[in-house]
PDB file of N, CA and C in Angstrom:
ATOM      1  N   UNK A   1      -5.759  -3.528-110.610  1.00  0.00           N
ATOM      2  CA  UNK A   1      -4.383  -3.531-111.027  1.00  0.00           C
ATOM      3  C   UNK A   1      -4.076  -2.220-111.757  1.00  0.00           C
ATOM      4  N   UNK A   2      -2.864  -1.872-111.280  1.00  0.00           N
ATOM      5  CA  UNK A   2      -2.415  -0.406-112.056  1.00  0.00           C
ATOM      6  C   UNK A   2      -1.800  -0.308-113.305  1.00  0.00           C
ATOM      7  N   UNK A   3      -2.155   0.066-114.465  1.00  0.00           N
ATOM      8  CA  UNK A   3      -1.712  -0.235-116.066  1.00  0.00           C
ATOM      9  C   UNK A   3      -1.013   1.050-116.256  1.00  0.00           C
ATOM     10  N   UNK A   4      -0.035   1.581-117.179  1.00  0.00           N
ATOM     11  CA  UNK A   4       0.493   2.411-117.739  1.00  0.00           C
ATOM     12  C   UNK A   4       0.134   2.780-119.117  1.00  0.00           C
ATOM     13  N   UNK A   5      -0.374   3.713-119.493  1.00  0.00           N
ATOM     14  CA  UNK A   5      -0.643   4.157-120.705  1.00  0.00           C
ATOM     15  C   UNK A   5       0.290   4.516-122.063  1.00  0.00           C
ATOM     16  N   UNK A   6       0.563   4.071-123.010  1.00  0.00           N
ATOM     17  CA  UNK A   6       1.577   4.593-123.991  1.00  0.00           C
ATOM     18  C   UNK A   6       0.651   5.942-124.602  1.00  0.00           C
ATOM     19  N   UNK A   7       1.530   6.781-124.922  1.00  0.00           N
ATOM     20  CA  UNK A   7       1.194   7.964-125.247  1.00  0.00           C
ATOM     21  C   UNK A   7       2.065   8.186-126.653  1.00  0.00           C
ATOM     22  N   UNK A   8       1.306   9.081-127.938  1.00  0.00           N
ATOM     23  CA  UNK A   8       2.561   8.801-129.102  1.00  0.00           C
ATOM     24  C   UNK A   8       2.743  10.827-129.189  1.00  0.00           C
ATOM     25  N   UNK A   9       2.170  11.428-128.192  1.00  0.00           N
ATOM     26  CA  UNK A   9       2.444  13.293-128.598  1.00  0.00           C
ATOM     27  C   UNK A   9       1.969  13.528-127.152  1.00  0.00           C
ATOM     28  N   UNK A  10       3.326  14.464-126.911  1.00  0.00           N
ATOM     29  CA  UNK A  10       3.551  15.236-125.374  1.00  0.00           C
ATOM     30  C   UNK A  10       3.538  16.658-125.817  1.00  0.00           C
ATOM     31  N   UNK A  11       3.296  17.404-124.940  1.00  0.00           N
ATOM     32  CA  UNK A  11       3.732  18.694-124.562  1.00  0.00           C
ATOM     33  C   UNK A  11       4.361  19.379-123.656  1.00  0.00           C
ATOM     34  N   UNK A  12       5.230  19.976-123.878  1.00  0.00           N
ATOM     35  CA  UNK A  12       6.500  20.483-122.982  1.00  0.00           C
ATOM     36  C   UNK A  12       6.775  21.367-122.499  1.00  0.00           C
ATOM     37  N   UNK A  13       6.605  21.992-121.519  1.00  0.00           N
ATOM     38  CA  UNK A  13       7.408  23.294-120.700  1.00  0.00           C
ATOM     39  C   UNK A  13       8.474  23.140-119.464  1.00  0.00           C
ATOM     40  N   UNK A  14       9.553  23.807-119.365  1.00  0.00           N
ATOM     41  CA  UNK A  14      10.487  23.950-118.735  1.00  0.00           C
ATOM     42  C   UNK A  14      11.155  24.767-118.766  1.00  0.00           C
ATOM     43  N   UNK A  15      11.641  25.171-117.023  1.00  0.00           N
ATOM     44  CA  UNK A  15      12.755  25.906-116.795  1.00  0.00           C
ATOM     45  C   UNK A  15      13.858  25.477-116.423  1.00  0.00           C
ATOM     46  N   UNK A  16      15.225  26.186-116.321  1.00  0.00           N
ATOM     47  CA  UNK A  16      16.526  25.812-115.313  1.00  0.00           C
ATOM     48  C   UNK A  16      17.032  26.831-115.036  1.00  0.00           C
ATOM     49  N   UNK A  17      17.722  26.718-113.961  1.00  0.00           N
ATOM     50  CA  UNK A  17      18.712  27.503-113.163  1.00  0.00           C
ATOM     51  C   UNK A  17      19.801  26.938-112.837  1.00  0.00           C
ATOM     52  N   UNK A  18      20.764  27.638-113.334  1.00  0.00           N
ATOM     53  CA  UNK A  18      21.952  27.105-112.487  1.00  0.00           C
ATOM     54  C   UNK A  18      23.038  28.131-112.146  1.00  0.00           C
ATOM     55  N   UNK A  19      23.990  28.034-111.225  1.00  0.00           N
ATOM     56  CA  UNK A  19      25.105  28.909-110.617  1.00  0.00           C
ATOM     57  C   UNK A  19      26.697  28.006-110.466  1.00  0.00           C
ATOM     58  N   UNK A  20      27.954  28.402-111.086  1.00  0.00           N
ATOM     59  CA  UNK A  20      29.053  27.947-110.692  1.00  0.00           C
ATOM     60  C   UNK A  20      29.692  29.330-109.630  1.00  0.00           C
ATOM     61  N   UNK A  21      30.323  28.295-108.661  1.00  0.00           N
ATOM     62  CA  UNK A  21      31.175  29.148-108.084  1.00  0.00           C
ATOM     63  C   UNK A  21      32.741  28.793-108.368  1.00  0.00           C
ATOM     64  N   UNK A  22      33.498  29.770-108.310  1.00  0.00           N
ATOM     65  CA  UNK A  22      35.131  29.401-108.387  1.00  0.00           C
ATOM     66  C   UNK A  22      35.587  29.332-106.914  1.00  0.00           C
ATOM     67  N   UNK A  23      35.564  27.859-106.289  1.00  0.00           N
ATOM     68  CA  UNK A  23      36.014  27.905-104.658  1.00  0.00           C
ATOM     69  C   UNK A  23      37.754  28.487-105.014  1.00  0.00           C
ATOM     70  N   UNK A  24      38.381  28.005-105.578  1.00  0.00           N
ATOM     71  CA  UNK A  24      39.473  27.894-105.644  1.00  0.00           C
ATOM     72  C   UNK A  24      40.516  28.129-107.127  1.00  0.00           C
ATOM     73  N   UNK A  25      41.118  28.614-107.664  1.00  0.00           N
ATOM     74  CA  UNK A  25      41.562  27.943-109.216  1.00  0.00           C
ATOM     75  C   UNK A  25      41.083  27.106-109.561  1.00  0.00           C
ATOM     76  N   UNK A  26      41.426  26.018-108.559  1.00  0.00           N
ATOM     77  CA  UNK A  26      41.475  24.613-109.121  1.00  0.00           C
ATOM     78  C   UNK A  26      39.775  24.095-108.882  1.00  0.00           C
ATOM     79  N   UNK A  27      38.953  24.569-107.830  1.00  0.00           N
ATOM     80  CA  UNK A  27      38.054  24.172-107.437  1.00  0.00           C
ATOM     81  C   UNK A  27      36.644  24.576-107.713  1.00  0.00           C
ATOM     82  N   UNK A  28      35.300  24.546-108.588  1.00  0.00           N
ATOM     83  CA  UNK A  28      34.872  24.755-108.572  1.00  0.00           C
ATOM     84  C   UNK A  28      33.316  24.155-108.036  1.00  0.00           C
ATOM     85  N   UNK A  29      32.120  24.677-107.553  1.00  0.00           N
ATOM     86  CA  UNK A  29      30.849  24.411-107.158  1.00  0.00           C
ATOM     87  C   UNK A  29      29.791  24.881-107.885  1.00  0.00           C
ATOM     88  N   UNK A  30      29.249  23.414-108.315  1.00  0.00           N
ATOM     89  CA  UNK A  30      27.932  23.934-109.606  1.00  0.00           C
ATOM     90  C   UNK A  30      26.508  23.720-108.500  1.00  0.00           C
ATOM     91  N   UNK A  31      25.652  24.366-108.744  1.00  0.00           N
ATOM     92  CA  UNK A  31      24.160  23.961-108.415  1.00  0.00           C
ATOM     93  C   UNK A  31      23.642  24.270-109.044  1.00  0.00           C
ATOM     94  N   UNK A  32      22.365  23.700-109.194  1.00  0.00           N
ATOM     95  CA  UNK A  32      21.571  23.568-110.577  1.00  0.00           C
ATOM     96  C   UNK A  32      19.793  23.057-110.054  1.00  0.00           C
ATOM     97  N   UNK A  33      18.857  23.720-110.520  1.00  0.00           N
ATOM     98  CA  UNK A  33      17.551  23.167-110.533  1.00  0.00           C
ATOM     99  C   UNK A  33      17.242  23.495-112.135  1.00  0.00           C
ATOM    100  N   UNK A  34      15.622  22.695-112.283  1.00  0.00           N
ATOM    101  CA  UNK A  34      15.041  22.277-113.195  1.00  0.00           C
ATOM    102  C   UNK A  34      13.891  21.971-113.126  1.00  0.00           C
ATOM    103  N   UNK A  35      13.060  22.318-113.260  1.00  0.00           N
ATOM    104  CA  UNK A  35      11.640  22.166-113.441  1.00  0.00           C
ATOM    105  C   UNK A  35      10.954  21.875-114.731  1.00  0.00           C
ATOM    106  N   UNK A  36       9.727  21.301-114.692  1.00  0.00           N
ATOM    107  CA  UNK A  36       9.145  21.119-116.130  1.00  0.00           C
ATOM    108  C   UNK A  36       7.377  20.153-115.628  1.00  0.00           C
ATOM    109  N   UNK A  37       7.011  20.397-117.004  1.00  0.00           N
ATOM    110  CA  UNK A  37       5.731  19.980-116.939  1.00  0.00           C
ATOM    111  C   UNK A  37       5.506  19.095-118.369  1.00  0.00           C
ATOM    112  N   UNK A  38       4.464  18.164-118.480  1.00  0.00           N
ATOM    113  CA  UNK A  38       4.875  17.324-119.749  1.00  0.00           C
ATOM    114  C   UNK A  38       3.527  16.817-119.968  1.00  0.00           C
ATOM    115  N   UNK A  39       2.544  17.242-120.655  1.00  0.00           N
ATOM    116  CA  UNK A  39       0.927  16.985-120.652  1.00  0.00           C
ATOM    117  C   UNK A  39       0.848  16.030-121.991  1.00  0.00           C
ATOM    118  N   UNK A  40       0.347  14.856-121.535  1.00  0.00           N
ATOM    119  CA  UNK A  40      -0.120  14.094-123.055  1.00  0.00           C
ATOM    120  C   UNK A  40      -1.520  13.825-123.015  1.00  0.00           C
ATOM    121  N   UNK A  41      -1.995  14.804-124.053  1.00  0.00           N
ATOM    122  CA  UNK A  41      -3.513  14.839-124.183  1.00  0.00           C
ATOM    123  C   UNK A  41      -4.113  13.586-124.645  1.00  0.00           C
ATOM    124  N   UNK A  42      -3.502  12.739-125.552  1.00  0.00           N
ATOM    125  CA  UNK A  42      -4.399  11.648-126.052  1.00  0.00           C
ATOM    126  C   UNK A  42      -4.468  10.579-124.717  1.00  0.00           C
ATOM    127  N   UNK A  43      -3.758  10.965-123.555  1.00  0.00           N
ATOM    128  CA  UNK A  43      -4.321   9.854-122.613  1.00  0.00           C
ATOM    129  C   UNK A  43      -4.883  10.987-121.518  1.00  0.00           C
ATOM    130  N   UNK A  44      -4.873  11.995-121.301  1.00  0.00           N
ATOM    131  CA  UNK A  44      -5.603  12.610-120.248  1.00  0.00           C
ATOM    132  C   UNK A  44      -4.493  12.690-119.271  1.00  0.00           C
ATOM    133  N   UNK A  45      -3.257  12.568-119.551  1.00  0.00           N
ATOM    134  CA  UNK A  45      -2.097  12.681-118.273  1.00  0.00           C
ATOM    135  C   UNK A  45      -1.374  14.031-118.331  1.00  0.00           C
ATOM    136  N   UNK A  46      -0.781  14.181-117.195  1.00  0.00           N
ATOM    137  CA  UNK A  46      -0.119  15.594-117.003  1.00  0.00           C
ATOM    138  C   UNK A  46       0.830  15.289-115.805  1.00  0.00           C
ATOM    139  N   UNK A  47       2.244  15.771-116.546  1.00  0.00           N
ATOM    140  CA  UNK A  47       3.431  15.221-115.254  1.00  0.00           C
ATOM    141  C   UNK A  47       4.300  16.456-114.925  1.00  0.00           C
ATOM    142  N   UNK A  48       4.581  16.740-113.766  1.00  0.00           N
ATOM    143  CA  UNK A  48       5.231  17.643-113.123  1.00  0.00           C
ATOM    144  C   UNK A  48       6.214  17.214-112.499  1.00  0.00           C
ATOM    145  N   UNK A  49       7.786  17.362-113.179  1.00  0.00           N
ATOM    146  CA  UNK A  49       8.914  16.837-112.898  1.00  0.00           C
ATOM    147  C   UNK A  49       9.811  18.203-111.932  1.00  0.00           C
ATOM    148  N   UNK A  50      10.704  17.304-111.324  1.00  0.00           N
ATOM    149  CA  UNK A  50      11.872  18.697-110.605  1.00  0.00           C
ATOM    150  C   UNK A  50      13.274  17.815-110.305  1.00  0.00           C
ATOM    151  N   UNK A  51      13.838  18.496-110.870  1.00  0.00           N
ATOM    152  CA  UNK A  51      15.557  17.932-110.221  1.00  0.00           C
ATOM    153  C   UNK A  51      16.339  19.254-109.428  1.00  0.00           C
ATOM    154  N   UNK A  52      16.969  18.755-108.685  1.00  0.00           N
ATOM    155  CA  UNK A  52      18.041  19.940-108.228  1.00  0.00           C
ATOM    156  C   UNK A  52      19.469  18.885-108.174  1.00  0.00           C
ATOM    157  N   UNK A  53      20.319  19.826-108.452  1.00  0.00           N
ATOM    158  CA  UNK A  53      21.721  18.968-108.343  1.00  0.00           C
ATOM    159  C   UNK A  53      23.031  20.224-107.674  1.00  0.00           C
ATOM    160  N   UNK A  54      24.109  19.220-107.298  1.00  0.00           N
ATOM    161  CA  UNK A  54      25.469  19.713-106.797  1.00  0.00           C
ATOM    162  C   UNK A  54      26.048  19.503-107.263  1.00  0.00           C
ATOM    163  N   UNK A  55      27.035  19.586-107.306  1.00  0.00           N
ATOM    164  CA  UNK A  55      28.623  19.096-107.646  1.00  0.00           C
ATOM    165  C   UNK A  55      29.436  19.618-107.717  1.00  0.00           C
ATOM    166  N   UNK A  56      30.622  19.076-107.041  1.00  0.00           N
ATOM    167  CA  UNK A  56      31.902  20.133-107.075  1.00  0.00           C
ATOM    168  C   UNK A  56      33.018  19.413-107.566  1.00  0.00           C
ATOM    169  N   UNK A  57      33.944  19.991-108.767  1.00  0.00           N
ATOM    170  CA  UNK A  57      34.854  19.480-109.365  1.00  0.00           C
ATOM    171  C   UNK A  57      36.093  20.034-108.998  1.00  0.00           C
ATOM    172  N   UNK A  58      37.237  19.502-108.924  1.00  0.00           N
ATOM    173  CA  UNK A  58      38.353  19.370-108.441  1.00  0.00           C
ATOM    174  C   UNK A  58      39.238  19.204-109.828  1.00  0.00           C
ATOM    175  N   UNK A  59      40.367  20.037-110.528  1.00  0.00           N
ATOM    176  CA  UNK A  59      41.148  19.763-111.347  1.00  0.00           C
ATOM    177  C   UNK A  59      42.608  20.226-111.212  1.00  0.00           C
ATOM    178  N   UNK A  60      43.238  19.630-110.789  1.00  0.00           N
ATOM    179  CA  UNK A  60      44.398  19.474-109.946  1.00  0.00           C
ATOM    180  C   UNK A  60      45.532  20.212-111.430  1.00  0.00           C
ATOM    181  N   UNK A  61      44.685  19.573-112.349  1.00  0.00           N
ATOM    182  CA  UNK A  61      46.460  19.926-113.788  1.00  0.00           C
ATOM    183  C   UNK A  61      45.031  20.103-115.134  1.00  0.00           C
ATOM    184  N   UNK A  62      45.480  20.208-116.241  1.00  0.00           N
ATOM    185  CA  UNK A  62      44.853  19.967-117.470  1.00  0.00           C
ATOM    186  C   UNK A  62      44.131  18.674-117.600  1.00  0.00           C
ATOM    187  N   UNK A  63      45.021  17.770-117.347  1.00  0.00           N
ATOM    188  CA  UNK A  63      44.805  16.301-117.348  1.00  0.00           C
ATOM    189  C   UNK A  63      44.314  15.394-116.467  1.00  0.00           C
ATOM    190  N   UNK A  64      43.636  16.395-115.639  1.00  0.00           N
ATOM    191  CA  UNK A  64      43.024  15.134-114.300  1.00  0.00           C
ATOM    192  C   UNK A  64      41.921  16.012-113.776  1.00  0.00           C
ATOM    193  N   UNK A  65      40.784  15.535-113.835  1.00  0.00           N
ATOM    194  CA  UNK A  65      39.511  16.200-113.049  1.00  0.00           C
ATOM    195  C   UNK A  65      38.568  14.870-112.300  1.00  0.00           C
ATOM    196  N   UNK A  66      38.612  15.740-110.564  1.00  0.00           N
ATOM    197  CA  UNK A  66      37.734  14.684-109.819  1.00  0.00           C
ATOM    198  C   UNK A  66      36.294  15.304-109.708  1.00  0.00           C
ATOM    199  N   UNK A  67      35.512  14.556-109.738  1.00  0.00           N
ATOM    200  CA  UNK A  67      33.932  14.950-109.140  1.00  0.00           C
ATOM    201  C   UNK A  67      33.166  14.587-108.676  1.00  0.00           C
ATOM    202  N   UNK A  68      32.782  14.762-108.298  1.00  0.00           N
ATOM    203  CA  UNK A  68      31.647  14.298-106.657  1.00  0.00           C
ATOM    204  C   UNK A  68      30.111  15.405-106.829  1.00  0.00           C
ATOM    205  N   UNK A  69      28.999  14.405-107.168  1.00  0.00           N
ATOM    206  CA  UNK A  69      27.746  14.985-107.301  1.00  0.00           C
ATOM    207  C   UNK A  69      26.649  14.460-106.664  1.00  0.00           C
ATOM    208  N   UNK A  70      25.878  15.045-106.013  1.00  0.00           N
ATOM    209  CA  UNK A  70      24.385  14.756-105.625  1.00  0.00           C
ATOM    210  C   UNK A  70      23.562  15.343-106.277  1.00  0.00           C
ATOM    211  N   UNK A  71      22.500  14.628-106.945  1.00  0.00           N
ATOM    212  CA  UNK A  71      21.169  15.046-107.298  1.00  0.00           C
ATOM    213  C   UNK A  71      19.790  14.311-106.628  1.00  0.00           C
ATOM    214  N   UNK A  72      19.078  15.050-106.841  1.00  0.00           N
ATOM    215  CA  UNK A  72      17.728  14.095-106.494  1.00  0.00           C
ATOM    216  C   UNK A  72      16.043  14.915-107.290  1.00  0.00           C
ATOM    217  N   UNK A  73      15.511  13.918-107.796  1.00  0.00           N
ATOM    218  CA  UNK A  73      14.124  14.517-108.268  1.00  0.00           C
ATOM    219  C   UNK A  73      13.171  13.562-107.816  1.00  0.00           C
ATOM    220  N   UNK A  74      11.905  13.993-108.424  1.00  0.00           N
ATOM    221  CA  UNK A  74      10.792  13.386-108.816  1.00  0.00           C
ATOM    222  C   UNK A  74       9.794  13.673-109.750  1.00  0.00           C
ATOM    223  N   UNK A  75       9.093  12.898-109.851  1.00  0.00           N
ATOM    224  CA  UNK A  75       8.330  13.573-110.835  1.00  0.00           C
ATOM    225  C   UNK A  75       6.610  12.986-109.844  1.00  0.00           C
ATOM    226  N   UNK A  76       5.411  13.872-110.186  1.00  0.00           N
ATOM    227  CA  UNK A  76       4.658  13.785-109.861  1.00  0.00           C
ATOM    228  C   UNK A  76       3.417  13.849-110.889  1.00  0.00           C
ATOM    229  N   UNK A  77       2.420  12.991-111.205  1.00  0.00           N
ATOM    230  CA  UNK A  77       1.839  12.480-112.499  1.00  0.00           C
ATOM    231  C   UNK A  77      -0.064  12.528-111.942  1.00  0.00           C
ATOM    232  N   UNK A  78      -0.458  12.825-113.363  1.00  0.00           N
ATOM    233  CA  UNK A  78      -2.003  12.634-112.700  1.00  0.00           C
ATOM    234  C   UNK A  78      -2.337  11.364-112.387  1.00  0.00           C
ATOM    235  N   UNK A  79      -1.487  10.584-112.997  1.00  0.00           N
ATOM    236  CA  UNK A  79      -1.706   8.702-113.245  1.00  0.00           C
ATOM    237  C   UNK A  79      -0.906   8.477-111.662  1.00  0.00           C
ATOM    238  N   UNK A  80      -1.601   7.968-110.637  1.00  0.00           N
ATOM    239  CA  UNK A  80      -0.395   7.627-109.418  1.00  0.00           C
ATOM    240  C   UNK A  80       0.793   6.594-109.727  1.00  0.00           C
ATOM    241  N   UNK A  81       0.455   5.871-110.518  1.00  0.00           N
ATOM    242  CA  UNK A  81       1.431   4.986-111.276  1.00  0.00           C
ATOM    243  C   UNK A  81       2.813   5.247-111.761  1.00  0.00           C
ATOM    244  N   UNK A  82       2.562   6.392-112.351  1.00  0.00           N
ATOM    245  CA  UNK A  82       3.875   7.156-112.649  1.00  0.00           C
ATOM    246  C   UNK A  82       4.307   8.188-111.936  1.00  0.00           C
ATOM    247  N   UNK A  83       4.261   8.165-110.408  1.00  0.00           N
ATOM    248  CA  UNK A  83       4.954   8.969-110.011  1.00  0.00           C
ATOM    249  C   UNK A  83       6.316   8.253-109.148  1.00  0.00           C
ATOM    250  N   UNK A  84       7.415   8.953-109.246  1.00  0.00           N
ATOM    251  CA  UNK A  84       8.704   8.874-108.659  1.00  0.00           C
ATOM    252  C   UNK A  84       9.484   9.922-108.041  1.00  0.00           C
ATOM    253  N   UNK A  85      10.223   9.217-107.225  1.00  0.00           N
ATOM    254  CA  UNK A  85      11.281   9.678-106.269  1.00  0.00           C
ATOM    255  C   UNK A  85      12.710   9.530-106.388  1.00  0.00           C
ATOM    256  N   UNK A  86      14.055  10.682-106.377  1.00  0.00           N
ATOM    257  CA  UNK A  86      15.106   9.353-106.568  1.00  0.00           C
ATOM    258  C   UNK A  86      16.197  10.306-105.980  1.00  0.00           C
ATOM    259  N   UNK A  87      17.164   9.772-105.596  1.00  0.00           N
ATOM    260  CA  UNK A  87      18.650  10.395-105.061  1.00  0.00           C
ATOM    261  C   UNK A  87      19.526   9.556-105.281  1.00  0.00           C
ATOM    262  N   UNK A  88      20.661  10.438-106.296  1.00  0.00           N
ATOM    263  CA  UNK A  88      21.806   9.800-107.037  1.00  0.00           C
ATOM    264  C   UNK A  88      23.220  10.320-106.278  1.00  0.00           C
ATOM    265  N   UNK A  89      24.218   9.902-106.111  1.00  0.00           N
ATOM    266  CA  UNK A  89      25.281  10.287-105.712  1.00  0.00           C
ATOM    267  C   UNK A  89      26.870   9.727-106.865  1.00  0.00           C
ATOM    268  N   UNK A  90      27.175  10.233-106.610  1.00  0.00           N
ATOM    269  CA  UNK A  90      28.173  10.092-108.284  1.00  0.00           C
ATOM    270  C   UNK A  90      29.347  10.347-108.337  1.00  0.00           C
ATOM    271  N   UNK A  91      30.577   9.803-108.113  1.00  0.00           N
ATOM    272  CA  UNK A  91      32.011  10.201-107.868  1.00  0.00           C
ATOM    273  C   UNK A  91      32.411   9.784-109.469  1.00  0.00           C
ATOM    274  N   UNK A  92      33.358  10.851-109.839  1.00  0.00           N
ATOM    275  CA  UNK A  92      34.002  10.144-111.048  1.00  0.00           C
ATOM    276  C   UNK A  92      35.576  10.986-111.458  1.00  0.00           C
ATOM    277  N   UNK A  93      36.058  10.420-112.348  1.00  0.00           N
ATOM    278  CA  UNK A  93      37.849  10.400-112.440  1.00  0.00           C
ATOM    279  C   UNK A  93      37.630  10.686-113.957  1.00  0.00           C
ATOM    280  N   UNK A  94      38.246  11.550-114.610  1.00  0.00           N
ATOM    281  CA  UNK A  94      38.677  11.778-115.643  1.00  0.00           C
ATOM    282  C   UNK A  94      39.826  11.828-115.827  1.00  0.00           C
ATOM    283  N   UNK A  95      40.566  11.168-116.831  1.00  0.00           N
ATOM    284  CA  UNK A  95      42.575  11.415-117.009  1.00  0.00           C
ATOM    285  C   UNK A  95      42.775  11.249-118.576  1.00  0.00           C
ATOM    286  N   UNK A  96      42.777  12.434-119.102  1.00  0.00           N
ATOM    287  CA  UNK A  96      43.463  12.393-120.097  1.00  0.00           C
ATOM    288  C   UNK A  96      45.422  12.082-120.814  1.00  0.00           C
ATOM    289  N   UNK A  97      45.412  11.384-121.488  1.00  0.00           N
ATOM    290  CA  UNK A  97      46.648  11.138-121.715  1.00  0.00           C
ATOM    291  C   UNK A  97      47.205  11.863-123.259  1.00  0.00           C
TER     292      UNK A  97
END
């Protein structure tokens, strides 16, 4: 059976990148990666995470922004237990009054 370890001290490294474009006034396109690494010595584990993401926002006035995003990561672990996969998709409405 596969157990998960609690760990109480990590160690951390990471990068990011990201780029906006201006499609339009109104329109802009973000992309974005992220990398990182996350070692917890008191259990002998070491995790190697990555996200990349999209999204392009739409703001028609001051008061109204649409957006529409894809991301997806994983992370990959010395423990096979903790490793994951994932893809998010994400529409959302902002309206200020």
């Amino acid at each position: 059976s596969d157990t998960v370890t609690t760990s109480t001290a990590s160690i951390s490294d990471s990068s990011d990148l990201s780029a906006t474009w201006a499609l339009t006034p109104k329109m802009a396109l973000t992309a974005s990666m992220w990398e990182g690494s996350q070692k917890y010595p008191d259990i002998s584990r070491t995790d190697r995470l990555q996200t990349g993401s999209v999204r392009l926002n739409y703001q028609p006035d001051r008061s109204i922004q649409f957006s529409l995003a894809y991301e997806a990561g994983q992370r990959d672990s010395s423990h096979d237990v903790a490793d994951f996969r994932y893809q998010s998709v994400t529409a959302s409405l902002r309206a200020a009054f």
